[in-house]
C-alpha atoms as a PDB file:
ATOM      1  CA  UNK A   1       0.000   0.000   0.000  1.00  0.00           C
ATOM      2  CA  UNK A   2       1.336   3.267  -1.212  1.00  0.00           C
ATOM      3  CA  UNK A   3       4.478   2.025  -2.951  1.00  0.00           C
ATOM      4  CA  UNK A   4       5.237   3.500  -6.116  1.00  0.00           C
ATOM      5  CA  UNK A   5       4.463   0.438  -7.869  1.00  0.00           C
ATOM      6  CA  UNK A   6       1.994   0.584 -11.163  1.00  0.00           C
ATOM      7  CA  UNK A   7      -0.274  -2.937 -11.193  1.00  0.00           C
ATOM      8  CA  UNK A   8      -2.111  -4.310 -14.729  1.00  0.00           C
ATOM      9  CA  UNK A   9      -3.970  -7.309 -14.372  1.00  0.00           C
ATOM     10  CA  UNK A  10      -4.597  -8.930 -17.653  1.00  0.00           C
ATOM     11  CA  UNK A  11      -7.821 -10.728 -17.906  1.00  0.00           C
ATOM     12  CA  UNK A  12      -9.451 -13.875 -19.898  1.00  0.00           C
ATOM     13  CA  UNK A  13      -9.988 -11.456 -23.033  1.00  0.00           C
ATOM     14  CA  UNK A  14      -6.904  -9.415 -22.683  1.00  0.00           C
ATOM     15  CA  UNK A  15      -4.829 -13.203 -22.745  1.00  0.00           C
ATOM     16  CA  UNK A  16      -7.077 -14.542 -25.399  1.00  0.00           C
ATOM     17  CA  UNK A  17      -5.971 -11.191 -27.558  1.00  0.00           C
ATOM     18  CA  UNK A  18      -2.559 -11.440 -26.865  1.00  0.00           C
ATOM     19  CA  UNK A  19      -2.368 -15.004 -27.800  1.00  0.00           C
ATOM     20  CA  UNK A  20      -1.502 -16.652 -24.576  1.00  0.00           C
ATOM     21  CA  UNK A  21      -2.516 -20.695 -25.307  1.00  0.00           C
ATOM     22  CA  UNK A  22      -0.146 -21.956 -22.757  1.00  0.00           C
ATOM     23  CA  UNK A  23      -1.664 -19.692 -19.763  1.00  0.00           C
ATOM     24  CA  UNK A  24      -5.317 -19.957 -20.884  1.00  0.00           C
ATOM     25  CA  UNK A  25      -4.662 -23.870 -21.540  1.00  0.00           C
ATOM     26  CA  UNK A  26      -3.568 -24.712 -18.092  1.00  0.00           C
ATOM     27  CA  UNK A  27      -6.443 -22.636 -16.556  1.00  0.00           C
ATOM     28  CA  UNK A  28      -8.675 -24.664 -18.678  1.00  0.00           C
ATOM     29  CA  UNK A  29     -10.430 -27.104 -15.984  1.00  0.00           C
ATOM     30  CA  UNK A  30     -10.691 -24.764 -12.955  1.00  0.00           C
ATOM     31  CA  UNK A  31     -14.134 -22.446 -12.637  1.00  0.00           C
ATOM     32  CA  UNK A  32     -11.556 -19.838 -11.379  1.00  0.00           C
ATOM     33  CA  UNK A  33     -10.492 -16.958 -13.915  1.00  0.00           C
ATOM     34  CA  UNK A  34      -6.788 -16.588 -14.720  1.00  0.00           C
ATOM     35  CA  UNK A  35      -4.891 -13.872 -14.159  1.00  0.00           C
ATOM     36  CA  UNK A  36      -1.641 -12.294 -16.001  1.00  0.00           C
ATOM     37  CA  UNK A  37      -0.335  -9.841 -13.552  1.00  0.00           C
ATOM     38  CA  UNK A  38       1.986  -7.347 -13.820  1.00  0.00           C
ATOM     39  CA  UNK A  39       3.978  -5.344 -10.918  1.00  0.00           C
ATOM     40  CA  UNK A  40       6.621  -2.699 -12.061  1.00  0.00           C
ATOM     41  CA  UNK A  41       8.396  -0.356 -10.046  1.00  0.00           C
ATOM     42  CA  UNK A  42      10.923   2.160 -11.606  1.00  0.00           C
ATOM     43  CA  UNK A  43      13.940   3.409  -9.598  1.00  0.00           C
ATOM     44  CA  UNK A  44      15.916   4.383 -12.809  1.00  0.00           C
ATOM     45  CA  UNK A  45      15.042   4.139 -16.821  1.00  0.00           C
ATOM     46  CA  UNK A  46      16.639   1.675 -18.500  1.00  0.00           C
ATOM     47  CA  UNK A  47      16.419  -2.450 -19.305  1.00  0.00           C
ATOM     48  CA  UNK A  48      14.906  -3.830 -16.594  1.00  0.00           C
ATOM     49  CA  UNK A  49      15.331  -6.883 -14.417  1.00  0.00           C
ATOM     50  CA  UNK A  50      12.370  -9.320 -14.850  1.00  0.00           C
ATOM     51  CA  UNK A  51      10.538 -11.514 -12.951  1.00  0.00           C
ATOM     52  CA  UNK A  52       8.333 -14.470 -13.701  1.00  0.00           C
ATOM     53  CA  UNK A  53       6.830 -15.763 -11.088  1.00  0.00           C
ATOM     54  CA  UNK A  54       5.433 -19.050 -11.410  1.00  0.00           C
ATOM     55  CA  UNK A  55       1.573 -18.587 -10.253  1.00  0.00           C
ATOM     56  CA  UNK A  56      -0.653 -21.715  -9.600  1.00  0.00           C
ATOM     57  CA  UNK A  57      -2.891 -20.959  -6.910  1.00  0.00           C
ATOM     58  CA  UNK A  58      -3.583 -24.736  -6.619  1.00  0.00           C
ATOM     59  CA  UNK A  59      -2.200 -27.970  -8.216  1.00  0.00           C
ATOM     60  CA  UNK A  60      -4.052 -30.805  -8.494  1.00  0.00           C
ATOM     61  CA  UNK A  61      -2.007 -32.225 -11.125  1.00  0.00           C
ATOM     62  CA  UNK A  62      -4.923 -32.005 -13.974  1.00  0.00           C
ATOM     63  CA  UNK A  63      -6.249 -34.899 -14.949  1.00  0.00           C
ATOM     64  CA  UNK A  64      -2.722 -36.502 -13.937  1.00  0.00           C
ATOM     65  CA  UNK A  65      -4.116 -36.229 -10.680  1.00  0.00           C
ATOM     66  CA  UNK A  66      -0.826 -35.784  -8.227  1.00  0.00           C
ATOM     67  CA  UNK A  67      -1.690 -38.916  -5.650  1.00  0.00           C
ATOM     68  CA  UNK A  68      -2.985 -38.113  -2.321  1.00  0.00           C
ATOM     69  CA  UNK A  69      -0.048 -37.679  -0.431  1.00  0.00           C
ATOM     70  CA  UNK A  70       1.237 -34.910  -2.971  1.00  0.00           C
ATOM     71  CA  UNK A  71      -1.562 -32.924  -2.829  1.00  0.00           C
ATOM     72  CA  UNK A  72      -1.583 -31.296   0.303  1.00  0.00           C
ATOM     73  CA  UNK A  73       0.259 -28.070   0.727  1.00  0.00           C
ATOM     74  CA  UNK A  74      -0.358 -27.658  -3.168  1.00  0.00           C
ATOM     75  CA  UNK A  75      -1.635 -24.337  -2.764  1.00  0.00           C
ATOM     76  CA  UNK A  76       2.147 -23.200  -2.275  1.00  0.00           C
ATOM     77  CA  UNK A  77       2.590 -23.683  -5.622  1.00  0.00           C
ATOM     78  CA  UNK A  78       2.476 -19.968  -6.183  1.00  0.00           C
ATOM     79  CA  UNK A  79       5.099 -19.457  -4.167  1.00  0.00           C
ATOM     80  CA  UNK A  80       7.323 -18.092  -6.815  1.00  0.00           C
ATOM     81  CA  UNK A  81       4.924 -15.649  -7.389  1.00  0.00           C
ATOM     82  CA  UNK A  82       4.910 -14.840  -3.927  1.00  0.00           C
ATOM     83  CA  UNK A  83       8.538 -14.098  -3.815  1.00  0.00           C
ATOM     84  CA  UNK A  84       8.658 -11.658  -7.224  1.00  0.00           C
ATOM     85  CA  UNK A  85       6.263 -10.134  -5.546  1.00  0.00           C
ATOM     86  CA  UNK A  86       8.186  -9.602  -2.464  1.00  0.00           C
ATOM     87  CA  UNK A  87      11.268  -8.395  -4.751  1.00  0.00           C
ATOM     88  CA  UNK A  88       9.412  -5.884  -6.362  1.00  0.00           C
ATOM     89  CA  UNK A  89       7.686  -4.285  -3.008  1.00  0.00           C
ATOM     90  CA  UNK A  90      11.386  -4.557  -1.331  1.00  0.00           C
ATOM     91  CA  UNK A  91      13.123  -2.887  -3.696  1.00  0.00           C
ATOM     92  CA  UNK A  92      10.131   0.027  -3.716  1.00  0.00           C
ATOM     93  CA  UNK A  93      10.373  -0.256  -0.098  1.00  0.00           C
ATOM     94  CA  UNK A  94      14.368   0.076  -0.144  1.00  0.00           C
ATOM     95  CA  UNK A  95      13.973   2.623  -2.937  1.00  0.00           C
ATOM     96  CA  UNK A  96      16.616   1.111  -5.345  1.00  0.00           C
ATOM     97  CA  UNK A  97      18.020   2.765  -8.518  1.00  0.00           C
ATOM     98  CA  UNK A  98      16.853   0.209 -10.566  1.00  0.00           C
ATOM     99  CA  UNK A  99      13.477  -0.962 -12.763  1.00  0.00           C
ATOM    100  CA  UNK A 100      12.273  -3.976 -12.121  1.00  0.00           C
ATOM    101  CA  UNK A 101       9.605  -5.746 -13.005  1.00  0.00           C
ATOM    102  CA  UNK A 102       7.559  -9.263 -12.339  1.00  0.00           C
ATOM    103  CA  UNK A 103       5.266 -11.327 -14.039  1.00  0.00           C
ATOM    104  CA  UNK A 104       3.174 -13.386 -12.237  1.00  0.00           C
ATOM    105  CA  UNK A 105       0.602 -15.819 -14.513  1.00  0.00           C
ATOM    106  CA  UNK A 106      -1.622 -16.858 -11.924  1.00  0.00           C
ATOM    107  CA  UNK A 107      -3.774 -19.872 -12.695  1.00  0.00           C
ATOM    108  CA  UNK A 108      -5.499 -22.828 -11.083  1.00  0.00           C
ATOM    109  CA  UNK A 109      -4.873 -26.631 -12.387  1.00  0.00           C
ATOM    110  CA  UNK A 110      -7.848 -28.483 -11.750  1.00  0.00           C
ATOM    111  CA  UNK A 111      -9.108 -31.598 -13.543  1.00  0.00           C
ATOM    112  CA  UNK A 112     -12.477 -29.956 -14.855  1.00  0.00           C
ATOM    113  CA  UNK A 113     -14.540 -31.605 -17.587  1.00  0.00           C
ATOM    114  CA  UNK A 114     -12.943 -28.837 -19.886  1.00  0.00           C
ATOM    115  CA  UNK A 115      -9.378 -29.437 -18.488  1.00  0.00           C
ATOM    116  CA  UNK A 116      -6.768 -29.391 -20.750  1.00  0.00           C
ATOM    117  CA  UNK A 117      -5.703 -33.359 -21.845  1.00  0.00           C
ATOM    118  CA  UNK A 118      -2.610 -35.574 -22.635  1.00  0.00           C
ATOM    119  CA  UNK A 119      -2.462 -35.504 -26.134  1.00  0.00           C
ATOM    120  CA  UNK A 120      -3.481 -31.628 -26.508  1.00  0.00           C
ATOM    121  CA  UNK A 121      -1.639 -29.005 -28.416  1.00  0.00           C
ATOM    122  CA  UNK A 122      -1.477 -25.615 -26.730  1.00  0.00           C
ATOM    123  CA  UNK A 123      -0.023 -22.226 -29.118  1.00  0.00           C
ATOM    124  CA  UNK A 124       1.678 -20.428 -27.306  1.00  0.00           C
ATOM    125  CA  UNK A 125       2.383 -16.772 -26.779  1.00  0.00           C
ATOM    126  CA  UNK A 126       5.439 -17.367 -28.785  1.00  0.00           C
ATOM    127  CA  UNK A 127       3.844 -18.684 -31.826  1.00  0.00           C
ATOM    128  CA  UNK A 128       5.299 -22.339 -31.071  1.00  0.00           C
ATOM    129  CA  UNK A 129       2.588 -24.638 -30.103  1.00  0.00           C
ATOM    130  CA  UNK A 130       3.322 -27.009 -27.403  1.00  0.00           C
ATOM    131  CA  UNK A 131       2.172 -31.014 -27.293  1.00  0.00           C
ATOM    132  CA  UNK A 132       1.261 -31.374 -23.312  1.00  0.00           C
ATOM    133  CA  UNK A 133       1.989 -35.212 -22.712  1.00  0.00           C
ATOM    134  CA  UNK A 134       1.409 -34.533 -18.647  1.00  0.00           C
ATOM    135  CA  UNK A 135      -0.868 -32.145 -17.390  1.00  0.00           C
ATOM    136  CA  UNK A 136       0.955 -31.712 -13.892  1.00  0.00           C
ATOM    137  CA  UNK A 137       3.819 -30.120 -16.068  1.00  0.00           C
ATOM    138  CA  UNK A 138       1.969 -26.759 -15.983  1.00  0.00           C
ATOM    139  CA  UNK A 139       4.245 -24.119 -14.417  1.00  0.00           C
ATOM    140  CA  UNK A 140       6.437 -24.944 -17.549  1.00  0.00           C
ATOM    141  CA  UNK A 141       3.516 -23.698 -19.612  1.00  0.00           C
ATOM    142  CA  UNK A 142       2.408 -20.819 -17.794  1.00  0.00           C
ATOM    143  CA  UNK A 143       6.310 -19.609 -17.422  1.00  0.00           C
ATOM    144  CA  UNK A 144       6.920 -20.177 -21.445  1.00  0.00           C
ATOM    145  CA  UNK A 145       4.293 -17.256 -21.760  1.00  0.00           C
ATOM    146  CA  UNK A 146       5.924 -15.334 -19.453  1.00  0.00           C
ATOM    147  CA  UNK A 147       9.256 -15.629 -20.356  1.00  0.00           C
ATOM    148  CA  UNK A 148       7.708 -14.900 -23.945  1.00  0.00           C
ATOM    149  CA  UNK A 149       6.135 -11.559 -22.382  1.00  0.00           C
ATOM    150  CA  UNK A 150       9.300 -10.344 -21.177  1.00  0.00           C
ATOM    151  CA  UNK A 151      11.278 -10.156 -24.426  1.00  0.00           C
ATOM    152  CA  UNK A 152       9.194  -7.616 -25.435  1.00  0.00           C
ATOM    153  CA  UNK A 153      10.021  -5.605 -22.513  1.00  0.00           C
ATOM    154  CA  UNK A 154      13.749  -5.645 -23.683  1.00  0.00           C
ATOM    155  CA  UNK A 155      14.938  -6.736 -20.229  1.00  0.00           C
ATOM    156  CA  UNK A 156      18.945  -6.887 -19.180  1.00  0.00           C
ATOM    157  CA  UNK A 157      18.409 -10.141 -17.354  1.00  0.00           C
ATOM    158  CA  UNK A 158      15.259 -12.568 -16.924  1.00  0.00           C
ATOM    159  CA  UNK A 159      14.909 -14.624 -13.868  1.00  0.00           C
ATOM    160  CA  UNK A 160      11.947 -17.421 -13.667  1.00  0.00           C
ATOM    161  CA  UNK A 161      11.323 -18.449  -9.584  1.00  0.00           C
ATOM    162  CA  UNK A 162       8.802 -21.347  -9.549  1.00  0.00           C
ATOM    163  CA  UNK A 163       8.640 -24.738  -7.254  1.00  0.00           C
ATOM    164  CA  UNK A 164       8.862 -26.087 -11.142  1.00  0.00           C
ATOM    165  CA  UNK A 165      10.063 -29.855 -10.027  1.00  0.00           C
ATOM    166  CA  UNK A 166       9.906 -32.279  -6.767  1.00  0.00           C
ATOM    167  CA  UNK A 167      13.104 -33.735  -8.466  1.00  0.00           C
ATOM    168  CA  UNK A 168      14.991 -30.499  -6.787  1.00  0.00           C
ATOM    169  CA  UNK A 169      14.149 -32.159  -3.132  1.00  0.00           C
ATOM    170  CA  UNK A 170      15.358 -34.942  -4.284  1.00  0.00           C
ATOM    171  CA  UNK A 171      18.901 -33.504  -5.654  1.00  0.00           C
ATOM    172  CA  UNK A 172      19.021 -31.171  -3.014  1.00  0.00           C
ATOM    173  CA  UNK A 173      17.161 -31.669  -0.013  1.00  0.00           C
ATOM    174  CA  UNK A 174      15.039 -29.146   1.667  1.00  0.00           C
ATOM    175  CA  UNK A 175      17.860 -26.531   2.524  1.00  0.00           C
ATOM    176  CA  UNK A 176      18.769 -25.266  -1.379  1.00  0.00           C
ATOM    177  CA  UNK A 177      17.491 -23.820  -4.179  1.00  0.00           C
ATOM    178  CA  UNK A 178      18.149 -25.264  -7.413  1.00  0.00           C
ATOM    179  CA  UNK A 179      20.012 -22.751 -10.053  1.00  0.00           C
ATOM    180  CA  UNK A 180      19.901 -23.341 -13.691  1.00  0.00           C
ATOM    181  CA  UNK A 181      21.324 -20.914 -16.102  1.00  0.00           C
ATOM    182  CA  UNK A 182      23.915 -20.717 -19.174  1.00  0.00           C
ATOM    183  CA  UNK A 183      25.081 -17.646 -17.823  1.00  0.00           C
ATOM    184  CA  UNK A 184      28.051 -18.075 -15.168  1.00  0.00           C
ATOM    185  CA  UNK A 185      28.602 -14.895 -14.126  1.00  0.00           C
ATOM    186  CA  UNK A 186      24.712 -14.273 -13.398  1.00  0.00           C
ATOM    187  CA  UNK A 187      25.166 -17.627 -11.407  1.00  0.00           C
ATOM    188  CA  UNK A 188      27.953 -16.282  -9.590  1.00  0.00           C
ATOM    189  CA  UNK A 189      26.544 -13.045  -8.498  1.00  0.00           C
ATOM    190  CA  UNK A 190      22.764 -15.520  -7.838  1.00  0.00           C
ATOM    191  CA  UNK A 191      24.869 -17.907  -5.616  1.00  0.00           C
ATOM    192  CA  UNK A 192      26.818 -15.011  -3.547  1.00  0.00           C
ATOM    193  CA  UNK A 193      23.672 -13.299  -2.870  1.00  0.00           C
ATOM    194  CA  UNK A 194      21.937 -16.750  -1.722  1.00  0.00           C
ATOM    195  CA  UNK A 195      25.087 -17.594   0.181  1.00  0.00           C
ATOM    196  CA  UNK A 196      24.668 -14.118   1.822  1.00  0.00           C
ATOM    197  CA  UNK A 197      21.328 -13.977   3.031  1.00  0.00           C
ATOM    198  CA  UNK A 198      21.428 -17.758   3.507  1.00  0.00           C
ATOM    199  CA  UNK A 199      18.799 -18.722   1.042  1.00  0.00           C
ATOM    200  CA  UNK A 200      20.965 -21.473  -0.545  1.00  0.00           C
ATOM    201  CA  UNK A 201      20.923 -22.116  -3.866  1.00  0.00           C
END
């Protein structure tokens, strides 16, 4: 409240317009709209630093139906989200010299009699169209339109956040984030700053 932070909330239409298949396709099966929401705050001008924050308010899996004992605590699945949203109101808070911006596509994955099925074909934002073999394989989707969305911001670095895989516990454990880029010296300057504040990665 009162941060010098400008909010657009993209709606059903607004997606459909844009072209959004992957978002839209995901939020297929839940009676809750989706949302494509967009936080910027501007300390400078310039390229910012993006954010997409994987969104999915709930996960049942889709008609892959996660078993029971996977479900629960599912409605964390927006934690990414959560924390681009916490980067953008800290750095308004801290009142940073630099524009940053998140993404967050914010959709349920339920296993609706419209959900979206094995076998279906999704275009994306992008133009590429997308085969989805597994329907719990959704924040994938959701953060291709994202990522998609943020090239035509002309960004100087995009970072994706998202509890994307359980096969990150199982490298990892419950103390580190997992880190995947192509860029080393982002990783380096990624990995001080989680060494630092002692949110491992």
């Amino acid at each position: 409240k009162g941060l010098p932070v400008k909010v657009t909330v993209l709606g059903k239409k607004e997606m459909e317009k844009l072209g959004m298949g992957a978002v839209l396709g995901v939020a297929k099966g839940s009676t809750e709209a989706p949302k494509f929401i967009i936080l910027e705050y501007r300390g400078k001008k310039g390229a910012p630093v993006v954010l997409a924050g994987k969104g999915v308010t709930f996960d049942s899996g889709g008609l892959n139906l996660k078993p029971s004992n996977s479900m629960y605590e599912m409605h964390m699945d927006m934690s990414g989200a959560a924390a681009a949203i916490h980067v953008v109101a800290l750095a308004a808070r801290l009142k940073l010299k630099k524009h940053v911006i998140a993404l967050l596509p914010a959709v349920e994955n339920m296993p609706g009699n419209t959900a979206v099925r094995p076998g279906d074909v999704l275009k994306s934002l992008s133009g590429k169209t997308i085969e989805v073999l597994d329907t719990d394989a959704e924040g994938r989707l959701i953060l291709a339109d994202a990522i998609t969305y943020a090239k035509r911001l002309k960004p100087s670095v995009v970072i994706d956040i998202a509890t994307l895989t359980g096969a990150v516990i199982s490298a990892l454990g419950l103390h580190a984030n997992g880190l995947l880029t192509r860029e080393d010296a982002l990783a380096e300057k990624l990995l001080s700053a989680a060494e630092e504040s002692g949110d491992y990665a």
